[in-house]
Protein backbone atom coordinates (compact mmCIF):
# COMPACT_ATOMS: atom_id res chain seq x y z
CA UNK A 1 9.35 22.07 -46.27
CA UNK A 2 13.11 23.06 -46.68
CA UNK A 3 14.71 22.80 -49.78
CA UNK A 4 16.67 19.74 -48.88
CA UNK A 5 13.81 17.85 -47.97
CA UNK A 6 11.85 18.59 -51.31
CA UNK A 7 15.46 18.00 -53.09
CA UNK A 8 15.34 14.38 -51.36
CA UNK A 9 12.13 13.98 -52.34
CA UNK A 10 13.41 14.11 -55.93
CA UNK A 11 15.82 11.68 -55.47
CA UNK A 12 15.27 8.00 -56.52
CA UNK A 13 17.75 5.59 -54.49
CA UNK A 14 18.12 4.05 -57.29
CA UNK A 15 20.08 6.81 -59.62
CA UNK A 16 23.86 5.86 -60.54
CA UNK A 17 24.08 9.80 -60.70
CA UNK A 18 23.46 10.18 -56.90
CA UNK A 19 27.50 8.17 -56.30
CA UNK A 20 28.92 11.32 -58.99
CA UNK A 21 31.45 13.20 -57.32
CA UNK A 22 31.37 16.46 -58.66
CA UNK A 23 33.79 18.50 -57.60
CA UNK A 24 34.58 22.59 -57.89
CA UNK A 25 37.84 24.51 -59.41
CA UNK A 26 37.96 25.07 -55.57
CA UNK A 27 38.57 20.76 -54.60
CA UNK A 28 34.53 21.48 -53.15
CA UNK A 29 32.47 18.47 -53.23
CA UNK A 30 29.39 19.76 -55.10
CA UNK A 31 25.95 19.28 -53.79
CA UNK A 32 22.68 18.03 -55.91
CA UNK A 33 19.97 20.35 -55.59
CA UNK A 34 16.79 20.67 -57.02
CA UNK A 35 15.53 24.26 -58.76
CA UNK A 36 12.16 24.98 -58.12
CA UNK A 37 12.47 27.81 -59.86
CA UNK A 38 9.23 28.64 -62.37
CA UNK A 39 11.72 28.15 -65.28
CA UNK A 40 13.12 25.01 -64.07
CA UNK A 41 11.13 23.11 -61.23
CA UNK A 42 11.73 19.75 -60.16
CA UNK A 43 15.10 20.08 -62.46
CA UNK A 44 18.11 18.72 -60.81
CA UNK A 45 22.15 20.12 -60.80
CA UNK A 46 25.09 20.12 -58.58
CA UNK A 47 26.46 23.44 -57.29
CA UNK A 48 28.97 24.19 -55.52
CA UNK A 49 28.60 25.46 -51.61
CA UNK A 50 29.87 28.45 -51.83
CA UNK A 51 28.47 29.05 -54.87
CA UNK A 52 28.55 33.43 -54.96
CA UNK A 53 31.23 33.05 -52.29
CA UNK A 54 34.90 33.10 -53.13
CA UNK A 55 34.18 34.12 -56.49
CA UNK A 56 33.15 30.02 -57.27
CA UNK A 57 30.56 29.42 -59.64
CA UNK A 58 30.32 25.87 -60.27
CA UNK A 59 27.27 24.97 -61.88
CA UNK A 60 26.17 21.83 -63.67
CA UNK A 61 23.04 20.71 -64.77
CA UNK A 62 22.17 16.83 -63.97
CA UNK A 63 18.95 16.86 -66.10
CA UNK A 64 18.94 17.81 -69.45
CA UNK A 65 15.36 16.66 -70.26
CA UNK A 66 12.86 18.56 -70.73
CA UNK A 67 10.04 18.91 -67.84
CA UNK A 68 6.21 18.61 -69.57
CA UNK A 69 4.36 22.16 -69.58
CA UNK A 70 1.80 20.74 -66.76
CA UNK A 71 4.64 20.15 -64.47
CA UNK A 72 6.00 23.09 -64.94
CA UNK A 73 3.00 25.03 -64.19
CA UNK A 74 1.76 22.72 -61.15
CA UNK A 75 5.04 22.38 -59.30
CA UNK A 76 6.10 26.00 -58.28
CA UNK A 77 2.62 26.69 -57.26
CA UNK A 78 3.09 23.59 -55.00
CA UNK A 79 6.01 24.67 -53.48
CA UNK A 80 4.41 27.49 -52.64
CA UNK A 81 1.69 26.13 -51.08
CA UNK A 82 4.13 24.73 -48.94
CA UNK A 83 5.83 27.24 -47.59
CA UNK A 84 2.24 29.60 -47.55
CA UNK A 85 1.36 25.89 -45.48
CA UNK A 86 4.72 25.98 -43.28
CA UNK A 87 4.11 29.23 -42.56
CA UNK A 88 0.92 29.09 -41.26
CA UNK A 89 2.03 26.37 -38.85
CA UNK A 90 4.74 28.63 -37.79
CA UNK A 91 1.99 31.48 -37.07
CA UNK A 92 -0.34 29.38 -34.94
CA UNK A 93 2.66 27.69 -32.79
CA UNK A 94 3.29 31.23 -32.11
CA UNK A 95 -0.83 31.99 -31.03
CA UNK A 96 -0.53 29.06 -28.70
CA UNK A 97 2.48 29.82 -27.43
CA UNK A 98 1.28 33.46 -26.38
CA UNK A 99 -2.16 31.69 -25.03
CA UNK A 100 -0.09 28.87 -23.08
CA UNK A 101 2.20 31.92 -21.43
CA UNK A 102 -1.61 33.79 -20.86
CA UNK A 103 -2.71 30.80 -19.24
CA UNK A 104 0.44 30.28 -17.38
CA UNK A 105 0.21 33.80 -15.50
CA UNK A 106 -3.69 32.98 -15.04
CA UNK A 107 -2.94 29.80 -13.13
CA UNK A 108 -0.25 32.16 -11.05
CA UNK A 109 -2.23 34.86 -10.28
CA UNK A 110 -5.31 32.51 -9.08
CA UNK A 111 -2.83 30.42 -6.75
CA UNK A 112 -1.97 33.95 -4.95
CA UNK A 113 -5.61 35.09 -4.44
């Protein structure tokens, strides 16, 4: 899962903070992202999109709570299950893809006997 589909995933329609406009020294609109970092998973800020390009380093937290020690133990390991999971996928679409192609020249080579 790519990070802006577990970032949406943190989102709740309902949060006046999700109409902020944020913007960098730059005029950048700043995005919300969500770290997933083992310091500071599932905690959300706005960065800018460039952020380590053009010398910008806009940075601002959005949550200032808090996360509870379980949470913050469970939810890295779960993103990387995810990935580990993603990448798995990625692995076997590649096995059938060499199998389909093995196949393929099979079904060629039998037509020409």
């Amino acid at each position: 899962m790519s990070n802006a589909k577990l970032n949406k995933l943190c989102m709740e329609e309902s949060d006046p903070m999700l109409k902020t406009i944020v913007r960098c020294k730059h005029g950048s609109l700043l995005h919300m992202q969500t770290s997933w970092s083992k310091s500071n998973p599932g905690i959300r800020f706005w960065s800018c999109p460039y952020y380590d390009e053009n010398n910008c380093n806009s940075f601002q937290w959005r949550d200032r709570e808090e996360i509870d020690p379980r949470s913050q133990f469970i939810l890295p390991k779960l993103v990387n299950k995810i990935k580990e999971l993603e990448d798995e996928v990625w692995r076997r679409q590649i096995q059938i893809n060499e199998q389909q192609v093995m196949i393929d020249n099979l079904t060629v080579e039998k037509r020409f006997k």
